[in-house]
Protein backbone atom coordinates (compact mmCIF):
# COMPACT_ATOMS: atom_id res chain seq x y z
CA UNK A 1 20.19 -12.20 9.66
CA UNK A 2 21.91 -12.33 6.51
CA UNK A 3 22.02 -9.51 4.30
CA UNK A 4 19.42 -8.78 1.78
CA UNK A 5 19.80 -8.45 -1.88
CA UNK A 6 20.68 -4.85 -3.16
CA UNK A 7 17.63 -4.29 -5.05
CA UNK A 8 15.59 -5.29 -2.35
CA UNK A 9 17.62 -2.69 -0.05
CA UNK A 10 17.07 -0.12 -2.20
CA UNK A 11 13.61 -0.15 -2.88
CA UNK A 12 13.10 0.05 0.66
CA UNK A 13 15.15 2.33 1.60
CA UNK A 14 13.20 4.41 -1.42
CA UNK A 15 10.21 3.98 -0.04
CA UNK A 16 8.24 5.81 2.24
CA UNK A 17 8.46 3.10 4.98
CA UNK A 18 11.65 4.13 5.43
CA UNK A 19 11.30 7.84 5.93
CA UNK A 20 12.53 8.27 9.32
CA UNK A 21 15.15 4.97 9.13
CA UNK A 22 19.15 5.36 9.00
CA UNK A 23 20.32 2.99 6.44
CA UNK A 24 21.00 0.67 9.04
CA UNK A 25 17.51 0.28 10.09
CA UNK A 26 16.01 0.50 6.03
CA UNK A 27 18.64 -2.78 5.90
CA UNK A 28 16.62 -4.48 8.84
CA UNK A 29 13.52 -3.84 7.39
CA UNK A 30 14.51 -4.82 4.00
CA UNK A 31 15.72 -8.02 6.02
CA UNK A 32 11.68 -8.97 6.09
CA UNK A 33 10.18 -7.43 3.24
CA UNK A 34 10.24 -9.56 -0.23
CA UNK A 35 10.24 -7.80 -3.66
CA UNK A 36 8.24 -9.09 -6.43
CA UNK A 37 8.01 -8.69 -10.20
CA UNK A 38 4.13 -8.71 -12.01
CA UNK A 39 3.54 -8.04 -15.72
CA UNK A 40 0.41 -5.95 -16.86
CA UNK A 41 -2.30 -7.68 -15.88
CA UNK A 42 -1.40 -10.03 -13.13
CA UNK A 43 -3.98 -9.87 -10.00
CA UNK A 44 -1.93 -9.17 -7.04
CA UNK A 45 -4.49 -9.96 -4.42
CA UNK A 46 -8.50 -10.65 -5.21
CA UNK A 47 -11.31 -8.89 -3.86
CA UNK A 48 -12.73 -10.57 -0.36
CA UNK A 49 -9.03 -12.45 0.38
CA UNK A 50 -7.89 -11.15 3.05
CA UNK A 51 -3.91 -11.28 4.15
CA UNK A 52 -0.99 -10.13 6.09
CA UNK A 53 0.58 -7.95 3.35
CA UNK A 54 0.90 -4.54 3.74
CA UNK A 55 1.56 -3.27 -0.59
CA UNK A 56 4.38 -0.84 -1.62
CA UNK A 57 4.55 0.38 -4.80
CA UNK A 58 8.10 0.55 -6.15
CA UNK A 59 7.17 0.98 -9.58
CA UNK A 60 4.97 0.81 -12.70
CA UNK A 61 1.20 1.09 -11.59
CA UNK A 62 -1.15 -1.15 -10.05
CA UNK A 63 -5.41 -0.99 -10.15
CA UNK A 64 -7.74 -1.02 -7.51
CA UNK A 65 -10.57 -2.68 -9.55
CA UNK A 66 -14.13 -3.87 -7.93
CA UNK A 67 -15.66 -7.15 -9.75
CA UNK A 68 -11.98 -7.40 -11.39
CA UNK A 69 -12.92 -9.53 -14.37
CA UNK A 70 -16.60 -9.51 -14.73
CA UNK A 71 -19.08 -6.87 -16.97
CA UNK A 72 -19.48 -4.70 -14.26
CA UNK A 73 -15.25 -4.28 -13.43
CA UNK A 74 -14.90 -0.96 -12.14
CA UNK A 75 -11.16 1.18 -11.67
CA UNK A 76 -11.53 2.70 -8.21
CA UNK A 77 -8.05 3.98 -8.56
CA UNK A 78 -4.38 3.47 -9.65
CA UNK A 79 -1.57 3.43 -7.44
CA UNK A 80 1.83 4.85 -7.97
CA UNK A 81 5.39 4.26 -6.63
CA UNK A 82 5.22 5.06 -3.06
CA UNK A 83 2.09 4.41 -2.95
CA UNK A 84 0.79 1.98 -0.26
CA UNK A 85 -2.06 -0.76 -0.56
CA UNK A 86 -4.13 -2.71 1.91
CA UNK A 87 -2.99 -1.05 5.07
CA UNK A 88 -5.96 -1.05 7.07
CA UNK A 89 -6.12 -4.93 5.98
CA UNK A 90 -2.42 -5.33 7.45
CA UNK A 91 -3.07 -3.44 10.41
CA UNK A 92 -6.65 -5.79 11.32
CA UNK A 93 -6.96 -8.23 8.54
CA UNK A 94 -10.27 -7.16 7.25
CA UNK A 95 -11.05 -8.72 3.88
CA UNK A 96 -9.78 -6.82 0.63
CA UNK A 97 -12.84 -4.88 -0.73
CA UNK A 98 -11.45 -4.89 -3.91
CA UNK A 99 -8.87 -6.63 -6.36
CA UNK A 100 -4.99 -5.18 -6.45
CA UNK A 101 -4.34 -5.59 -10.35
CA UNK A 102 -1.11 -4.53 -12.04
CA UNK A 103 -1.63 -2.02 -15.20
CA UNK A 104 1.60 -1.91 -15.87
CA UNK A 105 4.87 -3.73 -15.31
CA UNK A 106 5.74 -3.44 -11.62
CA UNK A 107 7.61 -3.93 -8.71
CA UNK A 108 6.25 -4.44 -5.32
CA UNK A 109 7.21 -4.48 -2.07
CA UNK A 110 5.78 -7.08 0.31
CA UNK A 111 6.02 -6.38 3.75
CA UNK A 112 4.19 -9.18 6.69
CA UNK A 113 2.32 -8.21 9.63
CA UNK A 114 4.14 -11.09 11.75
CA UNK A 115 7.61 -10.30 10.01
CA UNK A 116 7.39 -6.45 11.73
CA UNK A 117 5.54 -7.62 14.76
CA UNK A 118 9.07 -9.27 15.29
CA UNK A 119 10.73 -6.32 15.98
CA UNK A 120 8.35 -5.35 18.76
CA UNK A 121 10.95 -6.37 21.32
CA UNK A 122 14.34 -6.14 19.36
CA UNK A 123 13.59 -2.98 17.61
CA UNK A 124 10.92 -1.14 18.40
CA UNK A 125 11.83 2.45 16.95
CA UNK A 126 12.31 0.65 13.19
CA UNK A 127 8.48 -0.56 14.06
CA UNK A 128 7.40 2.86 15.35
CA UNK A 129 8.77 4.48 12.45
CA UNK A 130 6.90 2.11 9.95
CA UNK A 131 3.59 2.51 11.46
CA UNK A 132 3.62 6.57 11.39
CA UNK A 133 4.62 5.61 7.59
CA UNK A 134 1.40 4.10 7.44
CA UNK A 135 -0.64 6.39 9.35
CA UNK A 136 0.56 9.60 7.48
CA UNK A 137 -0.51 7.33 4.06
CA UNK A 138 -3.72 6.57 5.50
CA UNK A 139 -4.57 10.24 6.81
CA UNK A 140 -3.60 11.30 3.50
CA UNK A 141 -6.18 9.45 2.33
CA UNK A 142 -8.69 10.06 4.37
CA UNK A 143 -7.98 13.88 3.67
CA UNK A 144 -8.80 13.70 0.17
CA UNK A 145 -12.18 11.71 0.45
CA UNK A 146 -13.17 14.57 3.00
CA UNK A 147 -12.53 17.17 0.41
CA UNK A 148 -13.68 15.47 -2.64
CA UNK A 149 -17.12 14.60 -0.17
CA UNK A 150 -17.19 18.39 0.42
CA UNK A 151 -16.51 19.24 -3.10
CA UNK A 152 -19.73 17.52 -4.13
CA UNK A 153 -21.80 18.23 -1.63
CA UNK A 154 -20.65 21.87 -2.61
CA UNK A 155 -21.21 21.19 -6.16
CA UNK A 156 -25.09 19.74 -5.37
CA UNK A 157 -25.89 22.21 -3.10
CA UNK A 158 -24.54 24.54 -5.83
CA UNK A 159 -27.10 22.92 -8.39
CA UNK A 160 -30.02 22.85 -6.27
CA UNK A 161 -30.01 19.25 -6.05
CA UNK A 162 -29.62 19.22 -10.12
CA UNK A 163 -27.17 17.09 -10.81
């Protein structure tokens, strides 16, 4: 495996994939992952594809936006450096339920389902390590809908239904 461009190694290492790796493991990680430049604007990945890439935010800001493009475009949320995108996707390859769109300049890291599934047998800790990184992200997640669900229920009950 040759060795992979410094910039690519650093973002990497950076990034919350490689939490738990020494910087010998971030380097065979960054051996599989692929950085990528997109100007404002560019559409990462389109609502209903659906892919192998699990998205890493290195930096700049990137839109979740439903009906990207149309009258009725909605921002579901913007994603930061170190932010993740279309992990459950990775993980099962369930269609995208909505578009990945940059808002700003930005890096990204790209990493393959098949590329990590490669170090099943040769390194399995660097693989271990990478999928807490993406369960901790996704709990995280899921942590703040549950709140912001109980927050409005609160804030309906709270009302009397007035809302």
């Amino acid at each position: 495996m040759s060795s992979p461009d410094p910039t690519l190694h650093a973002a990497v290492q950076a990034s919350p994939l490689a939490k738990e790796l020494s910087a010998e493991e971030a380097s065979v990680l960054a051996g599989l992952a692929s950085l990528q430049a997109y100007a404002r604007k560019d559409v990462l990945a389109s609502e209903g594809s659906i892919d192998n890439r699990l998205v890493v935010v290195v930096d700049g800001t990137l839109g979740v936006v439903k009906h990207a493009g149309t009258p009725d475009e909605t921002l579901l949320t913007t994603l930061h450096p170190g932010d993740f995108a279309h992990e459950l996707g990775f993980l099962d390859r369930t269609p995208r339920y909505a578009s990945l769109v940059a808002s700003s300049d930005s890096h990204v890291l790209f990493l393959e389902r098949e590329k990590l599934e490669s170090l099943i047998d040769s390194h399995p800790r660097i693989l271990y390590h990478v999928m807490c990184a993406i369960v901790r992200t996704v709990h995280r997640v899921q942590t703040r809908l549950s709140m912001q669900a109980t927050e409005l229920t609160n804030y309906i009950v709270k009302q009397h239904g007035r809302y």
